[in-house]
PDB file of N, CA and C in Angstrom:
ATOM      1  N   UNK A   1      -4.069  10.178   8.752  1.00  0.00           N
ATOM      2  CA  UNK A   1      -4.991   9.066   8.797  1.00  0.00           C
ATOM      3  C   UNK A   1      -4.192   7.794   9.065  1.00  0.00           C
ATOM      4  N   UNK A   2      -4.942   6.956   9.918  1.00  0.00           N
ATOM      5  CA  UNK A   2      -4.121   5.688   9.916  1.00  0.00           C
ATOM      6  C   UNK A   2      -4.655   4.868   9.117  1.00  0.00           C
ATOM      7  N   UNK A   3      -3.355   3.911   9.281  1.00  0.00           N
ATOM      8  CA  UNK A   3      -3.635   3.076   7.712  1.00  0.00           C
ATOM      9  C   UNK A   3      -4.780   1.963   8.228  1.00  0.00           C
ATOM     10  N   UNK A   4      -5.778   1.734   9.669  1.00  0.00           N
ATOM     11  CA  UNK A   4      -6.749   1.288   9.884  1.00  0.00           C
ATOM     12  C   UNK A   4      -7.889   1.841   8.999  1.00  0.00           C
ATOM     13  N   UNK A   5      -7.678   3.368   9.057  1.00  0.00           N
ATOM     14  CA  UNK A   5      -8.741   4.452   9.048  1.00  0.00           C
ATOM     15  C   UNK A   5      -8.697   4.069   7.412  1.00  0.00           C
ATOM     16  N   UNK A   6      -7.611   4.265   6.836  1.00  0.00           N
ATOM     17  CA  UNK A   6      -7.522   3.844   5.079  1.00  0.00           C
ATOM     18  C   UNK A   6      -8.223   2.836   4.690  1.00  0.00           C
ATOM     19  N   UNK A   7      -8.337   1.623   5.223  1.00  0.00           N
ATOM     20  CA  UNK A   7      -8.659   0.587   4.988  1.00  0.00           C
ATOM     21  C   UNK A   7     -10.497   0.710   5.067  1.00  0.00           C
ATOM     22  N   UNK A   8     -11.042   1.318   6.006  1.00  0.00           N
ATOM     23  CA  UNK A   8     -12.101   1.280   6.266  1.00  0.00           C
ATOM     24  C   UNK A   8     -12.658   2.412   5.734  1.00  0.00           C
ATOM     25  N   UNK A   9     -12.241   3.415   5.320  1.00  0.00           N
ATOM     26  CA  UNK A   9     -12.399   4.826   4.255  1.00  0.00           C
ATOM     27  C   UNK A   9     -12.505   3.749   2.936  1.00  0.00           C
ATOM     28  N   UNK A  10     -11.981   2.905   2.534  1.00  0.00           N
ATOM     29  CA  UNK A  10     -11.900   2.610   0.614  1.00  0.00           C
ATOM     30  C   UNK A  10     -13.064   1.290   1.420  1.00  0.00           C
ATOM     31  N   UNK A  11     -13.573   0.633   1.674  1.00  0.00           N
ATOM     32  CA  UNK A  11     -14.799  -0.157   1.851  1.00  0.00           C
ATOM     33  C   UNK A  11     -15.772   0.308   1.887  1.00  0.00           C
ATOM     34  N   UNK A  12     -15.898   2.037   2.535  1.00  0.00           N
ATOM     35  CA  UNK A  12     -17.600   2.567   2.852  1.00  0.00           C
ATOM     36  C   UNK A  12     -17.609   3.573   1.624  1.00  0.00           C
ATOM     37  N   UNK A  13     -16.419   4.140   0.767  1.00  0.00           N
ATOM     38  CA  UNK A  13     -16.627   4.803   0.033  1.00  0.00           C
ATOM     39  C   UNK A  13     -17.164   3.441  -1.577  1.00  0.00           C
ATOM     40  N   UNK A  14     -16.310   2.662  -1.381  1.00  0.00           N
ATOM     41  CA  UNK A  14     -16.479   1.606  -2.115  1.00  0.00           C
ATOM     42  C   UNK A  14     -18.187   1.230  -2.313  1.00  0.00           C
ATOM     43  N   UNK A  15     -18.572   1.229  -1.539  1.00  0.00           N
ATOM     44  CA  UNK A  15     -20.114   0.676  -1.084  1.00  0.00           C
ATOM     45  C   UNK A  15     -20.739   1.873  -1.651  1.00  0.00           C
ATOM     46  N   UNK A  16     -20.794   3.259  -1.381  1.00  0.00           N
ATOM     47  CA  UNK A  16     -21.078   4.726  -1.429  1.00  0.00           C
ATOM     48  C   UNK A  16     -21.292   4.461  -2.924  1.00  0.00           C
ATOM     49  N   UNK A  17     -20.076   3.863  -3.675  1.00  0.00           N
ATOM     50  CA  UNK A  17     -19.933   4.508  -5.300  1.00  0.00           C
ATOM     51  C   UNK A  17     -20.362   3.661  -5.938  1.00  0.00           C
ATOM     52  N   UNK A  18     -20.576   2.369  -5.679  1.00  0.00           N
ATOM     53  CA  UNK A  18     -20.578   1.161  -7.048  1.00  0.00           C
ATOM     54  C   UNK A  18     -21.703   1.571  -7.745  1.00  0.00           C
ATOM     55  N   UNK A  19     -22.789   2.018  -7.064  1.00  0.00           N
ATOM     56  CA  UNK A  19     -24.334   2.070  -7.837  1.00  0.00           C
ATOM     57  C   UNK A  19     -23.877   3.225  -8.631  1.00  0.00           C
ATOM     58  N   UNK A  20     -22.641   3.900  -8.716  1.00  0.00           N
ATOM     59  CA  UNK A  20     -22.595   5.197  -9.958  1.00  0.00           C
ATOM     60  C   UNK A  20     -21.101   4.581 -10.727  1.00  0.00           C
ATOM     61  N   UNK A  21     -21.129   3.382 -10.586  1.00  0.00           N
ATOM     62  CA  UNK A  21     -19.858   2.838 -11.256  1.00  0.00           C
ATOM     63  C   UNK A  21     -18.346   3.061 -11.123  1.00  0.00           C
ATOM     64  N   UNK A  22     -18.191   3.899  -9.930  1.00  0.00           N
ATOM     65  CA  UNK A  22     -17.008   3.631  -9.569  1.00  0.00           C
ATOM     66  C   UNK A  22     -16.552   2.813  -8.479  1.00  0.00           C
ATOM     67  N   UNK A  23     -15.419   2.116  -8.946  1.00  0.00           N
ATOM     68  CA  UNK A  23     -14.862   1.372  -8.194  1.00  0.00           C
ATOM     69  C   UNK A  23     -13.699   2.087  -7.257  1.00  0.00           C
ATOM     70  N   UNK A  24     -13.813   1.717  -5.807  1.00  0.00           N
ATOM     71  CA  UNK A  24     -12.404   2.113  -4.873  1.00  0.00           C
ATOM     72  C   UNK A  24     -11.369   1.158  -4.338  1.00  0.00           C
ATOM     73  N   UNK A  25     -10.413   1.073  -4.027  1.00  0.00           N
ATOM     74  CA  UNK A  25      -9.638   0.371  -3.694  1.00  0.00           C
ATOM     75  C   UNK A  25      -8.180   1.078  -3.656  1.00  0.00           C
ATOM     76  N   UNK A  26      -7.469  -0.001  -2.771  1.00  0.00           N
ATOM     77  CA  UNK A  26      -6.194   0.510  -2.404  1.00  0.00           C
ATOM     78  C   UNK A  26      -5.329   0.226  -2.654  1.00  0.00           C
ATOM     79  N   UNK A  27      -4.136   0.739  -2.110  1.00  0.00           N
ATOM     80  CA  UNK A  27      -2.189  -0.147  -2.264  1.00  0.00           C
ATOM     81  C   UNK A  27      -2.066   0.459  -0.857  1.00  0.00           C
ATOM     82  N   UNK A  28      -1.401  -0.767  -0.225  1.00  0.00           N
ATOM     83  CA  UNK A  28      -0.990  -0.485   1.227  1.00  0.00           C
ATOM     84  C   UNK A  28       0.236  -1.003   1.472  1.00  0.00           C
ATOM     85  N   UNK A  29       1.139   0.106   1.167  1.00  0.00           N
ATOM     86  CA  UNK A  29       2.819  -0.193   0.670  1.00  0.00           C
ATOM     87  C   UNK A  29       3.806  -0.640   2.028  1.00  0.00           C
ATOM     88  N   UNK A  30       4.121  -1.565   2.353  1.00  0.00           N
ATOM     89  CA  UNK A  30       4.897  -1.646   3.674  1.00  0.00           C
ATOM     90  C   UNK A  30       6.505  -0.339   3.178  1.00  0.00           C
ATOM     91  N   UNK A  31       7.467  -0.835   4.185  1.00  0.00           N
ATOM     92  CA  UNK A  31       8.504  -0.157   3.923  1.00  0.00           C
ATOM     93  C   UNK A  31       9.192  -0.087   2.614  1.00  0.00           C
ATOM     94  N   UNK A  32       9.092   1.176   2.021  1.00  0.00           N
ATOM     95  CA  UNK A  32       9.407   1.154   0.342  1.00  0.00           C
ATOM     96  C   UNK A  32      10.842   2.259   0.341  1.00  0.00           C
ATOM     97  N   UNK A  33      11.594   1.792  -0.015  1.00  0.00           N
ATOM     98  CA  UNK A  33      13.034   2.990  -0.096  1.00  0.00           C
ATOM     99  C   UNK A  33      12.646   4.182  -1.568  1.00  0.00           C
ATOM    100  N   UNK A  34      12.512   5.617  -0.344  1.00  0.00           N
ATOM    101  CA  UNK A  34      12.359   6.552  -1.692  1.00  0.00           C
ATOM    102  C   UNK A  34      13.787   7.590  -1.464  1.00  0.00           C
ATOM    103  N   UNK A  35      14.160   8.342  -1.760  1.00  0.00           N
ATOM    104  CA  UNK A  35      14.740   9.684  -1.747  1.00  0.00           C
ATOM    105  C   UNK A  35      14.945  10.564  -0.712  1.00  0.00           C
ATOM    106  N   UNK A  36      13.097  10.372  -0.098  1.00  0.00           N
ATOM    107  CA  UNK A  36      12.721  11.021   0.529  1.00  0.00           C
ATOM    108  C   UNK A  36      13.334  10.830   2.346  1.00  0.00           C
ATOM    109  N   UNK A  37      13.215   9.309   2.229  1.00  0.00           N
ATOM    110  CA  UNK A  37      13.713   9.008   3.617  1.00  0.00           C
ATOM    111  C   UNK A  37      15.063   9.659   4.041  1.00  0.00           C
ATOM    112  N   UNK A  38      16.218   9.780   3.737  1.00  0.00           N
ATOM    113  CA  UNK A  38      17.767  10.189   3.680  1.00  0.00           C
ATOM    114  C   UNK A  38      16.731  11.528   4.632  1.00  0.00           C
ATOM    115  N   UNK A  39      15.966  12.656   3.808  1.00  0.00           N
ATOM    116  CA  UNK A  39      15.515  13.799   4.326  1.00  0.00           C
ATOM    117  C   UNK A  39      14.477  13.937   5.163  1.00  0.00           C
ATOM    118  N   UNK A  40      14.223  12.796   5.653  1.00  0.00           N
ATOM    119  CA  UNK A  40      12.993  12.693   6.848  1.00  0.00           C
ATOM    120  C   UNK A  40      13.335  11.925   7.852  1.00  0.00           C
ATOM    121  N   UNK A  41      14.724  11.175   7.857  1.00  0.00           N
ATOM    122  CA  UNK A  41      15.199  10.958   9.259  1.00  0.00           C
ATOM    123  C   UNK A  41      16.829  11.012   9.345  1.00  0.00           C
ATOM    124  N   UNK A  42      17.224  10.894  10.769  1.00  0.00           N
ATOM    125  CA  UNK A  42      18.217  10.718  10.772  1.00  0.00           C
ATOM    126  C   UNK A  42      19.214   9.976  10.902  1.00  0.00           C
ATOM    127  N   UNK A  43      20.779  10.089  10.216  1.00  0.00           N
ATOM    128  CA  UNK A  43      21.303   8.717  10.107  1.00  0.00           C
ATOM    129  C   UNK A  43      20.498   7.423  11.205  1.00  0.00           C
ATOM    130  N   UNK A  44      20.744   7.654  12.222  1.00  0.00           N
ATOM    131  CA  UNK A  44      20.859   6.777  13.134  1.00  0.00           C
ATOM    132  C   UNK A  44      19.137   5.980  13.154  1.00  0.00           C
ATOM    133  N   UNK A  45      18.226   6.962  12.817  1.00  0.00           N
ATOM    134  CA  UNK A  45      16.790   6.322  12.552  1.00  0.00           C
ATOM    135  C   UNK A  45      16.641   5.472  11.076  1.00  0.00           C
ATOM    136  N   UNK A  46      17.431   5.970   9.931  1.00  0.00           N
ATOM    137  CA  UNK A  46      17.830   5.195   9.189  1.00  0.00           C
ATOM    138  C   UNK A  46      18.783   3.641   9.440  1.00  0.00           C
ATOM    139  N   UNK A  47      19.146   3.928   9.968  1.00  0.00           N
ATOM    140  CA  UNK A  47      20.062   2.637  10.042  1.00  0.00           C
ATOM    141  C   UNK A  47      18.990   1.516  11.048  1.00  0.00           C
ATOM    142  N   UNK A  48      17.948   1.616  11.775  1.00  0.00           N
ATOM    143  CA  UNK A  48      17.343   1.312  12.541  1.00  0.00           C
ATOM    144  C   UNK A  48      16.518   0.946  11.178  1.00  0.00           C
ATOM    145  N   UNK A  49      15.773   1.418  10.567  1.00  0.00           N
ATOM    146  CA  UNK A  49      14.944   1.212   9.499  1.00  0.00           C
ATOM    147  C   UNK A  49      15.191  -0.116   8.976  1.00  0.00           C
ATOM    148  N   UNK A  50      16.516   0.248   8.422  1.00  0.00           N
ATOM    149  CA  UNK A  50      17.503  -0.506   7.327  1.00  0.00           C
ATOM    150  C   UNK A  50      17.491  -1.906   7.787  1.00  0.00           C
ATOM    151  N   UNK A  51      17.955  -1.983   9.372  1.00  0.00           N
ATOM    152  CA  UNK A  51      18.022  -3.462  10.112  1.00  0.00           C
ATOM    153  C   UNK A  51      17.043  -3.900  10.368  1.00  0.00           C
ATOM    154  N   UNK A  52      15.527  -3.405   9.919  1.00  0.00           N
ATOM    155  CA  UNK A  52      14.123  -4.409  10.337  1.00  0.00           C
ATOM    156  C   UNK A  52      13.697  -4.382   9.269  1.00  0.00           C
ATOM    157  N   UNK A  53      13.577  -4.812   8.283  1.00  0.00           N
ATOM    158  CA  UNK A  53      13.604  -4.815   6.740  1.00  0.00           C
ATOM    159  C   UNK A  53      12.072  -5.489   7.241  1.00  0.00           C
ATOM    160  N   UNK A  54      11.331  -5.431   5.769  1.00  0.00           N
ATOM    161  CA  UNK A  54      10.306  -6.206   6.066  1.00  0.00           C
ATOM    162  C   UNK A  54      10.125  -8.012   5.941  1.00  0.00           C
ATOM    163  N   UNK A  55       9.383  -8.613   6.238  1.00  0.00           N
ATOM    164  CA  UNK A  55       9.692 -10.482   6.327  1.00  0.00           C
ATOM    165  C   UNK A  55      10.301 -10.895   5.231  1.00  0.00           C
ATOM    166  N   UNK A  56      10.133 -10.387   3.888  1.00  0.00           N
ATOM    167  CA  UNK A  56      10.736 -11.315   2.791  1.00  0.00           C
ATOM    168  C   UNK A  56      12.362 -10.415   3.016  1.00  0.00           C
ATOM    169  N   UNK A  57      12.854  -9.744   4.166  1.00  0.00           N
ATOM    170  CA  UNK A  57      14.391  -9.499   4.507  1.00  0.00           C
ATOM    171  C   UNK A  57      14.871  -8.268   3.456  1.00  0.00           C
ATOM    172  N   UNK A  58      14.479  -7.285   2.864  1.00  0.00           N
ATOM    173  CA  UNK A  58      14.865  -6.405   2.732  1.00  0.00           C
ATOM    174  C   UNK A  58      13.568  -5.115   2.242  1.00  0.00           C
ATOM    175  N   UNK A  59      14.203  -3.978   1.947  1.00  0.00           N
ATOM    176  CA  UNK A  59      13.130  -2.205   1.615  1.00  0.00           C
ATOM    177  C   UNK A  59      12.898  -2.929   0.694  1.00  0.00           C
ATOM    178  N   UNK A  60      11.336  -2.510  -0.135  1.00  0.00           N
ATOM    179  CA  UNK A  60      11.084  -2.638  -1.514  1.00  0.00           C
ATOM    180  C   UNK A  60      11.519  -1.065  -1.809  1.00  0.00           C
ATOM    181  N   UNK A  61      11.240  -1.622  -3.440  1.00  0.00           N
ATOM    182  CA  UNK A  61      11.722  -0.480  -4.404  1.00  0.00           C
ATOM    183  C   UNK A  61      10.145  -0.249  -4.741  1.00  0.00           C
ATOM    184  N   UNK A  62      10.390   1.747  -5.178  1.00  0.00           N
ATOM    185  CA  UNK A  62       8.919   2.512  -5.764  1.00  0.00           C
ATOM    186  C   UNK A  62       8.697   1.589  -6.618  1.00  0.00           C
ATOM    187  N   UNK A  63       9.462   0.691  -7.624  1.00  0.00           N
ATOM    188  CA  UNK A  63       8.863   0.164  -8.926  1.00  0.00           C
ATOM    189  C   UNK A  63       8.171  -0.839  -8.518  1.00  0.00           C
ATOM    190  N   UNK A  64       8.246  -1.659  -7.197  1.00  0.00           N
ATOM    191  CA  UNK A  64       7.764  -2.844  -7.191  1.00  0.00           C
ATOM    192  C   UNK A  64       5.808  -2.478  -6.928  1.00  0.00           C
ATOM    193  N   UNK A  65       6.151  -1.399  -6.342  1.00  0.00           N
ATOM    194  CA  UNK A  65       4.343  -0.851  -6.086  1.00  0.00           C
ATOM    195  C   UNK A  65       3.928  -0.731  -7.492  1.00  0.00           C
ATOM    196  N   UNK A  66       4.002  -0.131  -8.627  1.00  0.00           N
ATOM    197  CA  UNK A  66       3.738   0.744 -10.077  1.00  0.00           C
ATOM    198  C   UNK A  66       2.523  -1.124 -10.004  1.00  0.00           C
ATOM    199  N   UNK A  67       3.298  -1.927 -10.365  1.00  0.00           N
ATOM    200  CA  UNK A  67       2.197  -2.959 -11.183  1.00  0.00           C
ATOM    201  C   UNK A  67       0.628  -3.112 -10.164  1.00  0.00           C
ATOM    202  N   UNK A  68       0.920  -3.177  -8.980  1.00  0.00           N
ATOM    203  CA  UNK A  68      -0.644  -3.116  -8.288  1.00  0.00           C
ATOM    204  C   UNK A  68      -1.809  -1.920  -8.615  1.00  0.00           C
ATOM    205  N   UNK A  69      -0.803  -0.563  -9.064  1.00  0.00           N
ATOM    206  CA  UNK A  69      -1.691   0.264  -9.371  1.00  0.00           C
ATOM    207  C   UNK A  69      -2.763   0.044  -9.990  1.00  0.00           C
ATOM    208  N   UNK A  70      -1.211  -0.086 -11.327  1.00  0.00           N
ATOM    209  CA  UNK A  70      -1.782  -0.714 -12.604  1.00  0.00           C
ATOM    210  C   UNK A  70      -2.900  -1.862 -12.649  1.00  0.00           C
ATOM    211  N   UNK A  71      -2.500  -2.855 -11.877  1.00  0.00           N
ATOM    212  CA  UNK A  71      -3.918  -3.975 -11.962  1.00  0.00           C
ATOM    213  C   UNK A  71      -5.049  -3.190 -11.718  1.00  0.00           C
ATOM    214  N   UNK A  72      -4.834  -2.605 -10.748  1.00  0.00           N
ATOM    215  CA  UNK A  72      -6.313  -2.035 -10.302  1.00  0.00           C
ATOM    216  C   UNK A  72      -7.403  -1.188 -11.122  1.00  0.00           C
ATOM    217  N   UNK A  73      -6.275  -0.181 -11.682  1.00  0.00           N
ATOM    218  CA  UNK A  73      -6.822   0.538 -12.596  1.00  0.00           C
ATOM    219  C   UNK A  73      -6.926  -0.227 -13.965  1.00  0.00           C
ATOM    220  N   UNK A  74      -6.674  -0.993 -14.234  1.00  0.00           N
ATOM    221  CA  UNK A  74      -7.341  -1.967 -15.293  1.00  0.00           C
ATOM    222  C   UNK A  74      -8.463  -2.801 -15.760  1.00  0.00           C
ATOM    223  N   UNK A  75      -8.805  -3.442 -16.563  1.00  0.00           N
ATOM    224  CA  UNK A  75     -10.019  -3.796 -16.837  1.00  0.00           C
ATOM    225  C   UNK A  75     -10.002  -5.263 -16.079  1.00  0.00           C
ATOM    226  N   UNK A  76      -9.051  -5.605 -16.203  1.00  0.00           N
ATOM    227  CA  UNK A  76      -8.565  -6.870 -14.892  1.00  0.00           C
ATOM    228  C   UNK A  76      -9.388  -6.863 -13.858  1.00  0.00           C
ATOM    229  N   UNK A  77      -9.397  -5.925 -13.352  1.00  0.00           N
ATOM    230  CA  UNK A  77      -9.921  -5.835 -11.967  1.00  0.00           C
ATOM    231  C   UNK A  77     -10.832  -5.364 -11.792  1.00  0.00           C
ATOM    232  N   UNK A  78     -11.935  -5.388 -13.034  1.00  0.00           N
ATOM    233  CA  UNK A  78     -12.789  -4.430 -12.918  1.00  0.00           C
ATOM    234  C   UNK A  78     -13.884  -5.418 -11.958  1.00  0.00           C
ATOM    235  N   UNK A  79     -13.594  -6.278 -11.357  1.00  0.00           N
ATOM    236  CA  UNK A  79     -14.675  -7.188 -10.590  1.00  0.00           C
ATOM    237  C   UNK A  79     -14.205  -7.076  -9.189  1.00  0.00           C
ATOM    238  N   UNK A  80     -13.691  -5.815  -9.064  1.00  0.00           N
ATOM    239  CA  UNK A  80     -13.178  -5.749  -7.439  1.00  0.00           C
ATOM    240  C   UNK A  80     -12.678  -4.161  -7.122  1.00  0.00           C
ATOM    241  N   UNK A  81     -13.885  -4.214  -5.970  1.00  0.00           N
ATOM    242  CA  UNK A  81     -13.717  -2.624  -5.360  1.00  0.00           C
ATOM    243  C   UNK A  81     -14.038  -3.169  -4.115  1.00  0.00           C
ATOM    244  N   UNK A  82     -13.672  -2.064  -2.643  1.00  0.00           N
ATOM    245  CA  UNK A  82     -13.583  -1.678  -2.316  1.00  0.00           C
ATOM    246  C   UNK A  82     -12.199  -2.904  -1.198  1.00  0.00           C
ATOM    247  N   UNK A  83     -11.471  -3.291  -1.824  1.00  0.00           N
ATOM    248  CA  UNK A  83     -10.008  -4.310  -1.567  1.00  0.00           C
ATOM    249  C   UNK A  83      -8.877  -3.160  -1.437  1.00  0.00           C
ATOM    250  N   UNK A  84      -8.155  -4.068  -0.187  1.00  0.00           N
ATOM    251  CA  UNK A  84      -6.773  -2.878  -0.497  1.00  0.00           C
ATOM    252  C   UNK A  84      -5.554  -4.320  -0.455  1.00  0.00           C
ATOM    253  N   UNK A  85      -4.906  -4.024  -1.276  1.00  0.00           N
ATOM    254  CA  UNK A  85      -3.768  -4.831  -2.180  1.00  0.00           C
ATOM    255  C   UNK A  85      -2.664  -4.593  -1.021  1.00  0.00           C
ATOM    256  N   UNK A  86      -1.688  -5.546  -0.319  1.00  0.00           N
ATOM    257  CA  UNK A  86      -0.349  -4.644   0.702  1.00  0.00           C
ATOM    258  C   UNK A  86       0.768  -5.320   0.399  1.00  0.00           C
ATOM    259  N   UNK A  87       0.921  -4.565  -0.607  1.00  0.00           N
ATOM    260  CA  UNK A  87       2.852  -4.758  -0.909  1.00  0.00           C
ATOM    261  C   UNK A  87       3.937  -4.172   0.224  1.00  0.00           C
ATOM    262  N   UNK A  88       3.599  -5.435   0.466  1.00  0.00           N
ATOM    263  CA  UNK A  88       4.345  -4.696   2.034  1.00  0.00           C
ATOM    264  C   UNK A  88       5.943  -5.753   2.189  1.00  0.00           C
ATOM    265  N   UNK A  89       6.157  -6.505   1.605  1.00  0.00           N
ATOM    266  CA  UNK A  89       6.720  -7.711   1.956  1.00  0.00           C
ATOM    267  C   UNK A  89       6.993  -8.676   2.437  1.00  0.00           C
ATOM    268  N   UNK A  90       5.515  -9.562   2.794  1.00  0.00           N
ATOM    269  CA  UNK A  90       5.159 -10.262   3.423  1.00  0.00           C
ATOM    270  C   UNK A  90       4.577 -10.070   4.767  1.00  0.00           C
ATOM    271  N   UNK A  91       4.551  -8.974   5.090  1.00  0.00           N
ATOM    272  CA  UNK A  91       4.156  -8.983   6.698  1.00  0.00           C
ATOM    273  C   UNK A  91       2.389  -9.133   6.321  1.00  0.00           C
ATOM    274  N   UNK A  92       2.443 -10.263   7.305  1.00  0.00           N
ATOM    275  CA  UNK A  92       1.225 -10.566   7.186  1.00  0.00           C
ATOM    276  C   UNK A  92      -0.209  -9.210   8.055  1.00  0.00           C
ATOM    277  N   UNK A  93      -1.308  -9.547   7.587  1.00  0.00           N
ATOM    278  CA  UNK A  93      -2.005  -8.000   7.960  1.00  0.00           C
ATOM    279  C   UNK A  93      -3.688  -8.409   8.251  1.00  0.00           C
ATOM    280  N   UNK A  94      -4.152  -8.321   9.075  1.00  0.00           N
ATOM    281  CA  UNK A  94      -5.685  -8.968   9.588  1.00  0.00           C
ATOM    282  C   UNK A  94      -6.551  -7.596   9.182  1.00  0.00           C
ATOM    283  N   UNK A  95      -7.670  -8.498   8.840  1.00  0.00           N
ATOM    284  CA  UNK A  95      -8.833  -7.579   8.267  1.00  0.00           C
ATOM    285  C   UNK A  95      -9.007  -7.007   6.995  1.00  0.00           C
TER     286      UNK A  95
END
């Protein structure tokens, strides 16, 4: 799925659920350094990665995503569904 298709999947499901009280919404993580990358590309696509960091100039870390979850799934936020949150690092994002 593209992350267009994501965005517009958590608004119509959003709409779909509120009248049964659930709320939907998202995290739309820009470039995040896991483990996983080292084993899903290679050096040389890594190092390419590494040098386009996202606008605030470097990878986020998994921990920096954990607190958006958290808002969401909280009583905080219980006045907002069908939003997607993008910890992305500044890259700005339309729609």
């Amino acid at each position: 799925m593209t992350k267009g298709a994501q965005v517009s999947m958590t608004r119509c499901l959003s709409n779909q659920l509120l009248s049964k009280g659930i709320r939907v919404n998202a995290v739309c993580p820009g470039p995040v350094w896991t483990p996983l990358q080292p084993a899903a590309m290679d050096s040389e696509t890594m190092s390419k990665w590494h040098d386009a960091p996202a606008p605030i100039g470097r990878i986020g870390q998994p921990s920096e995503l954990g607190p958006a979850y958290v808002f969401l799934a909280s009583s905080d936020a219980s006045f907002i569904s069908g939003q997607s949150i993008h910890v992305n690092g500044g890259a700005i994002v339309s729609g």
